[in-house]
C-alpha atoms as a PDB file:
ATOM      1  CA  UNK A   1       3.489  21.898  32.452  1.00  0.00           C
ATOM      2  CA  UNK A   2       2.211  20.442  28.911  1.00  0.00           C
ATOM      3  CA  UNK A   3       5.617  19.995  27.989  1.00  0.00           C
ATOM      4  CA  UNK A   4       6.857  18.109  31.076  1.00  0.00           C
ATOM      5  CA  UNK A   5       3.146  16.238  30.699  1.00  0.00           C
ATOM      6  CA  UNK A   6       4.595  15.165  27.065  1.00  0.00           C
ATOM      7  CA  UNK A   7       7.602  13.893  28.272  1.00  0.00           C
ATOM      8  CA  UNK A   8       6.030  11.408  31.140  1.00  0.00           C
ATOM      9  CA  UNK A   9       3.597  10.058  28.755  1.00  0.00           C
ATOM     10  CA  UNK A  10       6.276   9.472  26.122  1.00  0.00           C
ATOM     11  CA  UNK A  11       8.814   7.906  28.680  1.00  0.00           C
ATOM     12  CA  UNK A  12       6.036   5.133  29.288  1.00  0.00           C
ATOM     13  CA  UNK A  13       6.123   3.854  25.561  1.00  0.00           C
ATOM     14  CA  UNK A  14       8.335   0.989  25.602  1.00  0.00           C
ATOM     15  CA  UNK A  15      11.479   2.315  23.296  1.00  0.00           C
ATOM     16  CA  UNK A  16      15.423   2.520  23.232  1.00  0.00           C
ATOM     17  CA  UNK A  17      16.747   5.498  23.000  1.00  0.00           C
ATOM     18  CA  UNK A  18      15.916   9.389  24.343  1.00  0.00           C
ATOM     19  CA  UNK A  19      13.271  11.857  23.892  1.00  0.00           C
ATOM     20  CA  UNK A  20      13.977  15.557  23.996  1.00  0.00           C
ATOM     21  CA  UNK A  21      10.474  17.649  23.594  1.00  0.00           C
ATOM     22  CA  UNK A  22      11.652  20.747  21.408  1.00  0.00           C
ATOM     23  CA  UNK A  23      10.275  23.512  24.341  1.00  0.00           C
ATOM     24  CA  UNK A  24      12.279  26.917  24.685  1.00  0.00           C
ATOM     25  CA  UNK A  25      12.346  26.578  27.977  1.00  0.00           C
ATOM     26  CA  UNK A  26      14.724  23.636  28.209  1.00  0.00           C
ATOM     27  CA  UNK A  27      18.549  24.888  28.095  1.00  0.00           C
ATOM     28  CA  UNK A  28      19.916  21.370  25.842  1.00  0.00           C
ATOM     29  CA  UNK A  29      16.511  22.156  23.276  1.00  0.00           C
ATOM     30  CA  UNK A  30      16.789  25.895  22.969  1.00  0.00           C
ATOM     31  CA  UNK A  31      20.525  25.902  22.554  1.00  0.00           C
ATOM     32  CA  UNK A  32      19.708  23.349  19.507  1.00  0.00           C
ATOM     33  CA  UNK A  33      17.056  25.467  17.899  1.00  0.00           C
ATOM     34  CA  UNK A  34      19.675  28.292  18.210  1.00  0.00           C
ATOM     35  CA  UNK A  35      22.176  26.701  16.407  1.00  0.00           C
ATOM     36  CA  UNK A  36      19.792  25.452  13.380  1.00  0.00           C
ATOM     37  CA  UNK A  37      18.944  29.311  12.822  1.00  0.00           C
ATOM     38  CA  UNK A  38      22.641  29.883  13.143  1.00  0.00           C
ATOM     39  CA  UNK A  39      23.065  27.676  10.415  1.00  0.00           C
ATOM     40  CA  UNK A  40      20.382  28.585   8.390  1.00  0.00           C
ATOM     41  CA  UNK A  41      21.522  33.055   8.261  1.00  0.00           C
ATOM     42  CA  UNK A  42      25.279  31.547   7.731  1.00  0.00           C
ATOM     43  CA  UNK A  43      23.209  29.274   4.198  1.00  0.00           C
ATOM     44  CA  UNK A  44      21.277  32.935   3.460  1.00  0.00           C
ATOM     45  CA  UNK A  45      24.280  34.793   4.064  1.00  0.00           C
ATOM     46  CA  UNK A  46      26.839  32.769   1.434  1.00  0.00           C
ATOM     47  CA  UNK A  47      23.367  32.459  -0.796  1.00  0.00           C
ATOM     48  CA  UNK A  48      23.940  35.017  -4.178  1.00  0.00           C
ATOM     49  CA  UNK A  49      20.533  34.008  -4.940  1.00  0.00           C
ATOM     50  CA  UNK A  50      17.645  32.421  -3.037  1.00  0.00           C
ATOM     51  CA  UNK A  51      15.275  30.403  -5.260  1.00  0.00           C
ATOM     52  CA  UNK A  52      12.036  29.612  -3.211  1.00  0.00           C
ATOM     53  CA  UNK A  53       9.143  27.326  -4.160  1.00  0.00           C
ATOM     54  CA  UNK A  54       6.506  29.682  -2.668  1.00  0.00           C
ATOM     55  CA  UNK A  55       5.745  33.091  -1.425  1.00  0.00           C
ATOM     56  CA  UNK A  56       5.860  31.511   2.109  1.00  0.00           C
ATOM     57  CA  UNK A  57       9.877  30.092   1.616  1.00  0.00           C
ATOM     58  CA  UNK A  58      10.207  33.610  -0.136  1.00  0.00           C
ATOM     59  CA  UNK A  59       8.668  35.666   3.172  1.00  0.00           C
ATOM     60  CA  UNK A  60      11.020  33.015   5.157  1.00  0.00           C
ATOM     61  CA  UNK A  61      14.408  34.157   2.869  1.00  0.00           C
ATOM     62  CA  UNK A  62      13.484  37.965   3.695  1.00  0.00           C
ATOM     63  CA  UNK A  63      12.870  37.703   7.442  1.00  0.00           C
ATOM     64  CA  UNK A  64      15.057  35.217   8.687  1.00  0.00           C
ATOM     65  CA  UNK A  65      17.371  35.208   5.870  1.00  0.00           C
ATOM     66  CA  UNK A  66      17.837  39.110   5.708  1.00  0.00           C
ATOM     67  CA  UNK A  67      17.784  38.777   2.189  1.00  0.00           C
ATOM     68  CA  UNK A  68      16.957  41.573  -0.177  1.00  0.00           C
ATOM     69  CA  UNK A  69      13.871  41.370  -2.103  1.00  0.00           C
ATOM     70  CA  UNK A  70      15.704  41.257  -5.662  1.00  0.00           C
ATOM     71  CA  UNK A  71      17.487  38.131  -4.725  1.00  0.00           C
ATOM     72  CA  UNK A  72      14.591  35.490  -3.758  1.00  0.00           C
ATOM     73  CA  UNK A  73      13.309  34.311  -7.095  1.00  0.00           C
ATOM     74  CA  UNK A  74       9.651  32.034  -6.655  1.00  0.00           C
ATOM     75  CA  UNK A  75      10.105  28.872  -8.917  1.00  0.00           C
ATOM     76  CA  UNK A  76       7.367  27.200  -8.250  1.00  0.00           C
ATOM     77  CA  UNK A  77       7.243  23.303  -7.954  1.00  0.00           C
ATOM     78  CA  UNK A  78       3.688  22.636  -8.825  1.00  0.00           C
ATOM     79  CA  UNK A  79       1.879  23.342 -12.812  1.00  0.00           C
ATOM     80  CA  UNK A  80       1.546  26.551 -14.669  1.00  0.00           C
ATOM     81  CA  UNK A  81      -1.775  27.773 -13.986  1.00  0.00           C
ATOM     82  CA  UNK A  82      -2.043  29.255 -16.742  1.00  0.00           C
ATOM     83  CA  UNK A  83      -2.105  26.147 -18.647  1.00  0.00           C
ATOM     84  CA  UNK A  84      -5.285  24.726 -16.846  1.00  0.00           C
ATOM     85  CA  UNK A  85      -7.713  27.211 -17.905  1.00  0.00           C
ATOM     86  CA  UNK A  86     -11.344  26.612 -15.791  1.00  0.00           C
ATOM     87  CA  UNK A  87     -14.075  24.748 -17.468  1.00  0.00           C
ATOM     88  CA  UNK A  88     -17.525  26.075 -17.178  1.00  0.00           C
ATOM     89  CA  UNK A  89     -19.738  24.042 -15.512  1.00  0.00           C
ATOM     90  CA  UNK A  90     -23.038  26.114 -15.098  1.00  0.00           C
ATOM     91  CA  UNK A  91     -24.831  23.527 -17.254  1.00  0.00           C
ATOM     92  CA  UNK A  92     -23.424  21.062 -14.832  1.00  0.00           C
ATOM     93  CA  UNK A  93     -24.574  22.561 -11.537  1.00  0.00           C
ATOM     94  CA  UNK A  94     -27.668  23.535 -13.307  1.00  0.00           C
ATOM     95  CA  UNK A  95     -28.692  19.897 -13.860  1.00  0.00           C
ATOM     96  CA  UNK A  96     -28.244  19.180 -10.085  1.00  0.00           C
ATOM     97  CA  UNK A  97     -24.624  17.105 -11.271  1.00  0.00           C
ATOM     98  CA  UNK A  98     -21.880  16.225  -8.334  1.00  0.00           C
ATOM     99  CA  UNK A  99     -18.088  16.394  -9.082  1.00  0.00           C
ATOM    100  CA  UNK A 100     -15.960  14.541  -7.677  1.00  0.00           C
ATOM    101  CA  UNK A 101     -11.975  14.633  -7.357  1.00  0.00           C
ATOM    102  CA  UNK A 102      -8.852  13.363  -5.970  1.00  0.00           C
ATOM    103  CA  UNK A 103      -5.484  14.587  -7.137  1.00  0.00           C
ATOM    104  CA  UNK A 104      -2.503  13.510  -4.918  1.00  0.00           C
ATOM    105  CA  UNK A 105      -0.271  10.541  -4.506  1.00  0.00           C
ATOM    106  CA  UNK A 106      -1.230   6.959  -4.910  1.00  0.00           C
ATOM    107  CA  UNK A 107       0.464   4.795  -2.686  1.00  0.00           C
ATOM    108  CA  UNK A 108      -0.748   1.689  -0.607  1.00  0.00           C
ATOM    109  CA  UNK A 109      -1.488   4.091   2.602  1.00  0.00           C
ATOM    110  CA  UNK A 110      -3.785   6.795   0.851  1.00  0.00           C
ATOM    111  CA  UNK A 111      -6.935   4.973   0.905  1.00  0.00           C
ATOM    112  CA  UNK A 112      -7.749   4.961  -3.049  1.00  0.00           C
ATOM    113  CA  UNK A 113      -9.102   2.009  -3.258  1.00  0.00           C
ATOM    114  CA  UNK A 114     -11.720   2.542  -0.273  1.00  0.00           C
ATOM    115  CA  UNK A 115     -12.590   5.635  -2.255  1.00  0.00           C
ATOM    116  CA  UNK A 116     -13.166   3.803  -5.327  1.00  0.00           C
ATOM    117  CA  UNK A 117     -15.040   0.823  -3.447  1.00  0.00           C
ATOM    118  CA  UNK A 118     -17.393   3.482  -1.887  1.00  0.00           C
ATOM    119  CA  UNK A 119     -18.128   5.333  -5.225  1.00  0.00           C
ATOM    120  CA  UNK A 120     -19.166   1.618  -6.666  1.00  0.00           C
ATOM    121  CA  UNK A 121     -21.194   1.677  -3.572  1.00  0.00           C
ATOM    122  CA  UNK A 122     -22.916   5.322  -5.076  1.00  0.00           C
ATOM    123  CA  UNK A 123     -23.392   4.009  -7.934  1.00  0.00           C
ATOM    124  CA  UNK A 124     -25.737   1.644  -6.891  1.00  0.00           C
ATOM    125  CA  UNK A 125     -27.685   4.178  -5.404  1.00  0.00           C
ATOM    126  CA  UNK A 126     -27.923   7.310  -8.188  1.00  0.00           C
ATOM    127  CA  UNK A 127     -26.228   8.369 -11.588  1.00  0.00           C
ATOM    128  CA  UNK A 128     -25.885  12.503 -10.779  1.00  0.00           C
ATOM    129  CA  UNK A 129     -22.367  12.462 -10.599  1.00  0.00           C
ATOM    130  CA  UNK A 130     -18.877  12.090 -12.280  1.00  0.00           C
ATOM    131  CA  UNK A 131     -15.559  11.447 -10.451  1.00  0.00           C
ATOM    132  CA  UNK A 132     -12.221  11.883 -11.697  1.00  0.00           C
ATOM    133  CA  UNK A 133      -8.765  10.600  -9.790  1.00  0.00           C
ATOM    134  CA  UNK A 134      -5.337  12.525 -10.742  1.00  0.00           C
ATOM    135  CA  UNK A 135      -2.221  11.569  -9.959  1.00  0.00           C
ATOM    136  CA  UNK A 136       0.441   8.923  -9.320  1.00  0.00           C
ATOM    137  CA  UNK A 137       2.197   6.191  -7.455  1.00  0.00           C
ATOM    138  CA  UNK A 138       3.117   2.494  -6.644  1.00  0.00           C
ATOM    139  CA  UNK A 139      -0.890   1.600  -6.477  1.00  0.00           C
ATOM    140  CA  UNK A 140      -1.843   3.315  -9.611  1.00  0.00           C
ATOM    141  CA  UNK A 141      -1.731   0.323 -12.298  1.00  0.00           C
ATOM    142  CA  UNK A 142      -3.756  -1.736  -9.260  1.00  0.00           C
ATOM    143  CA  UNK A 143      -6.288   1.416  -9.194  1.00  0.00           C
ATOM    144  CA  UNK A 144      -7.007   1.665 -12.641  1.00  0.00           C
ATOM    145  CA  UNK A 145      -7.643  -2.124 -12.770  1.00  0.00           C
ATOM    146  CA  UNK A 146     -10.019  -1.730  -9.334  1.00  0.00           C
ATOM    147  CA  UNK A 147     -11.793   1.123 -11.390  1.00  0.00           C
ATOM    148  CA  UNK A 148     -12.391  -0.067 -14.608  1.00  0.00           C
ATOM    149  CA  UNK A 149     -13.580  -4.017 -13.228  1.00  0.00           C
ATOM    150  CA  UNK A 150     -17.238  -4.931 -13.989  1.00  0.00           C
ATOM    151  CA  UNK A 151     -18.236  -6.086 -10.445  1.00  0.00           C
ATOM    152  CA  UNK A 152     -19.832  -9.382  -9.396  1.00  0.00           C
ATOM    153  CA  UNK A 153     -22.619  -9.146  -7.124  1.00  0.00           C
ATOM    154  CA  UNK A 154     -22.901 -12.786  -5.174  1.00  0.00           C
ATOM    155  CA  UNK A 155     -24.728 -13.763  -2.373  1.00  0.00           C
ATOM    156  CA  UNK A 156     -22.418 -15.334   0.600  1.00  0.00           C
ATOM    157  CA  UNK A 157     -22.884 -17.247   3.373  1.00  0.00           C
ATOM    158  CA  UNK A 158     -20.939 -15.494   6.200  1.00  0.00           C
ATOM    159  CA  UNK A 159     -18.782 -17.857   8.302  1.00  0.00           C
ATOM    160  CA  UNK A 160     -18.470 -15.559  11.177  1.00  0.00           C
ATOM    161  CA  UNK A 161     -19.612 -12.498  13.251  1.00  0.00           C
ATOM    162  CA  UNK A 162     -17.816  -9.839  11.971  1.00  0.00           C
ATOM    163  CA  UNK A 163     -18.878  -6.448  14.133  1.00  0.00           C
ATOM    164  CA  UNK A 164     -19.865  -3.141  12.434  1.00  0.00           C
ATOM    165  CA  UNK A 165     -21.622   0.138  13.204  1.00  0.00           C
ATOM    166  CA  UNK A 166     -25.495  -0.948  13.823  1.00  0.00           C
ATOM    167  CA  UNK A 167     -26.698   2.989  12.786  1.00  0.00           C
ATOM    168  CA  UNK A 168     -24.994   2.446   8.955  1.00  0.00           C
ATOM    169  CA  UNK A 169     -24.824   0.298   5.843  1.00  0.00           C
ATOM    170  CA  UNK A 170     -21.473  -1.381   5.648  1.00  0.00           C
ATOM    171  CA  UNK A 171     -18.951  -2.636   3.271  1.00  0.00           C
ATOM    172  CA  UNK A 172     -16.868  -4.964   4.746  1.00  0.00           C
ATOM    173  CA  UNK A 173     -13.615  -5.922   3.315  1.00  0.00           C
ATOM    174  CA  UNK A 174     -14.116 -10.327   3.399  1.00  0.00           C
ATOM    175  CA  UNK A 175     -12.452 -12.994   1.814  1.00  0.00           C
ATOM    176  CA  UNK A 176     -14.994 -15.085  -0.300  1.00  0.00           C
ATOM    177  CA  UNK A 177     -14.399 -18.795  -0.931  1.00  0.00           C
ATOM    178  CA  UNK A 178     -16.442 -21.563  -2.755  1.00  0.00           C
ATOM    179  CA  UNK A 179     -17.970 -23.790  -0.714  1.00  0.00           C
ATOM    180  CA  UNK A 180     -16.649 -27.683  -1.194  1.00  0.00           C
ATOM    181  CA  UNK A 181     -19.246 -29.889  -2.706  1.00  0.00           C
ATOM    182  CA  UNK A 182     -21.976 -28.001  -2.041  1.00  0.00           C
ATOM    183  CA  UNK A 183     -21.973 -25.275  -4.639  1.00  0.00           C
ATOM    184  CA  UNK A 184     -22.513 -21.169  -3.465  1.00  0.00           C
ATOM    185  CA  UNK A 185     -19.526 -18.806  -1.201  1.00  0.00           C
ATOM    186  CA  UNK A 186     -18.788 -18.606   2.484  1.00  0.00           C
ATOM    187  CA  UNK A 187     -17.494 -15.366   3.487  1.00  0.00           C
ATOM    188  CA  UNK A 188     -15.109 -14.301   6.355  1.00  0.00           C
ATOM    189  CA  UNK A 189     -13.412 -11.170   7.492  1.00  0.00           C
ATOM    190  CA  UNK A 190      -9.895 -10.009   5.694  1.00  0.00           C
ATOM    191  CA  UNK A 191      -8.860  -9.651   9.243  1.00  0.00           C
ATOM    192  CA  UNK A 192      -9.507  -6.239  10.525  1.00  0.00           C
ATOM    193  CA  UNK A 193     -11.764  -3.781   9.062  1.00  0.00           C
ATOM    194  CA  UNK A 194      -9.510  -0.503  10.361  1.00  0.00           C
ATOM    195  CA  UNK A 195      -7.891   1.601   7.443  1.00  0.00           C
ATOM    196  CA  UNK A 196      -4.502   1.620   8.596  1.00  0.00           C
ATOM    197  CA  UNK A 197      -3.989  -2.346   8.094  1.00  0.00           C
ATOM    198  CA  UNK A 198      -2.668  -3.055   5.284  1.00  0.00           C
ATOM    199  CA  UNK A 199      -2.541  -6.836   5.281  1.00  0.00           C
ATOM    200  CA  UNK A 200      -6.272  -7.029   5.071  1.00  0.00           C
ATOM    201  CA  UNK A 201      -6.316  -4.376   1.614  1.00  0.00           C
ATOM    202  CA  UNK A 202      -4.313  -6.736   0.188  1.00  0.00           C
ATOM    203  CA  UNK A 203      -6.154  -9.938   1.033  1.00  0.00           C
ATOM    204  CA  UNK A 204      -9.839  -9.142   0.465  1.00  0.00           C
ATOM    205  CA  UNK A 205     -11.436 -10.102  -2.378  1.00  0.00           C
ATOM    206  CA  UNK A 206     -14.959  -8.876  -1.739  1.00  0.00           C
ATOM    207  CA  UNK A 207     -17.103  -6.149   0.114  1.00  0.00           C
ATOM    208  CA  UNK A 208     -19.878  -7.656   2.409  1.00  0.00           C
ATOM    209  CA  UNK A 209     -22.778  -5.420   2.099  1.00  0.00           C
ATOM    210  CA  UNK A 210     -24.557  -5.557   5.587  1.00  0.00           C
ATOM    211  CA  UNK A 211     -27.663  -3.318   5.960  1.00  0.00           C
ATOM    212  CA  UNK A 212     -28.115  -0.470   8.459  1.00  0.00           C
ATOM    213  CA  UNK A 213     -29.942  -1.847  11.563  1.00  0.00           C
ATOM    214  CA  UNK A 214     -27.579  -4.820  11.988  1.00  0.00           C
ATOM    215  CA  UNK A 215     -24.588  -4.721  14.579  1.00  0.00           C
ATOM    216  CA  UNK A 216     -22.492  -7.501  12.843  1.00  0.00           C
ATOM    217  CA  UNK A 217     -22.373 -10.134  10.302  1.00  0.00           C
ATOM    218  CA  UNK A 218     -23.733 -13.424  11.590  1.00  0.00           C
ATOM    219  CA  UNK A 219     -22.593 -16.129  10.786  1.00  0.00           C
ATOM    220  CA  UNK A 220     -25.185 -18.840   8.688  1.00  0.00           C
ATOM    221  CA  UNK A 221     -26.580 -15.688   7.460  1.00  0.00           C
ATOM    222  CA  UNK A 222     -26.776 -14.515   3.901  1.00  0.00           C
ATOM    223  CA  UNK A 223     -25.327 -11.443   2.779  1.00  0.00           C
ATOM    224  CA  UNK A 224     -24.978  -9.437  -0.692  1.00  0.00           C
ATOM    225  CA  UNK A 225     -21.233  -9.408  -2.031  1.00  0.00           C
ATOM    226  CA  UNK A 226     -19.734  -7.395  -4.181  1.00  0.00           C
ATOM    227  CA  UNK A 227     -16.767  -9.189  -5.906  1.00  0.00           C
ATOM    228  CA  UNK A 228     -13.572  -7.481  -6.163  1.00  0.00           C
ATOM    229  CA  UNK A 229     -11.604 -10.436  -7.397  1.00  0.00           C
ATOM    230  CA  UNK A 230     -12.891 -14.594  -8.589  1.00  0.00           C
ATOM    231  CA  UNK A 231     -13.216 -16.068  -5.169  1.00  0.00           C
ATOM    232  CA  UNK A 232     -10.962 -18.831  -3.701  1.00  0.00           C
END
């Protein structure tokens, strides 16, 4: 029933082409998933060796694979542990001190730079904590330049209603421009304020602080701005 729910809902999306839900009940599906474990004993069987990047591969190459347990070898893909001994942070947590961490890919999608914009945010606010960001990617130069900026606090005039959560303090991702002849910044919204849109990342230059209490931006009204970039 869930399956054959799946398949109505996904016939509705507008698309070219056919969609075959992966269920065992259906004859075309199961005879598929069939043949990929077919394929995978025959890649076990010809195997000598099996060289697996974890114990769960490893459990895979015995059980599936029928392999014997002398020839899956674990290689495995991430550091030596052993080379990363633990510091000791008792004086740390002693002191009441936060840690925080991100070690992963950097690209345009993961969201570093609303992580960094936030922890400017907490800085504002208290000093009892460190935070250190590990790894790498296309957005990594950009990163390091987002993290190591001073920051411009400005006040802006916003040019429009741009809607937020009344219950919380936002930061919301504007485009700040000089006003002509008259001296001071207008802000408006770097389109919309959702994570997944990318176009707006790239095209904000500033974070309009708006207080809890407030349900949008309004426009004529003067707002703290944290610059991430010289405005327009």
């Amino acid at each position: 029933m869930a399956c054959e729910a799946m398949r109505k809902t996904l016939n509705s999306v507008a698309m070219d082409g056919k969609i075959i839900v992966g269920e065992g009940e259906q004859g075309t599906t199961d005879l598929l998933y069939r043949g990929v474990l077919f394929l995978e004993r025959l890649t076990f069987r010809w195997a000598d060796v099996v060289i697996a990047t974890n114990e769960s591969y490893r459990a895979v190459a015995l059980s599936r694979g029928g392999k014997q347990a002398d020839d899956v070898v674990v290689v495995r893909s991430g550091p030596d542990l052993t080379r990363f001994p633990r510091p000791d942070l008792t004086a740390e947590r002693t002191a009441g001190r936060l840690r925080i961490a991100y070690l992963g890919v950097m690209g345009p999608q993961d969201g570093i730079d609303h992580a960094l914009r936030a922890l400017a945010v907490l800085a504002e606010q208290r000093a009892d904590w460190r935070a250190t960001f590990g790894g790498a990617g296309d957005v990594r130069g950009a990163m390091r330049g987002l993290a190591g900026d001073g920051r411009r606090h400005v006040t802006v005039t916003s040019a429009e209603r741009i809607p937020k959560d009344a219950a919380r303090r936002a930061c919301l991702r504007a485009v700040v421009e000089e006003k002509t002849g008259a001296g001071g910044f207008n802000a408006r919204a770097a389109g919309g304020q959702q994570s997944s849109q990318l176009r707006p990342l790239a095209e904000a230059n500033a974070l309009l602080v708006v207080p809890e209490g407030e349900a949008a931006a309004l426009p004529g009204t003067e707002y703290e701005a944290i610059l991430l970039a010289e405005p327009r």
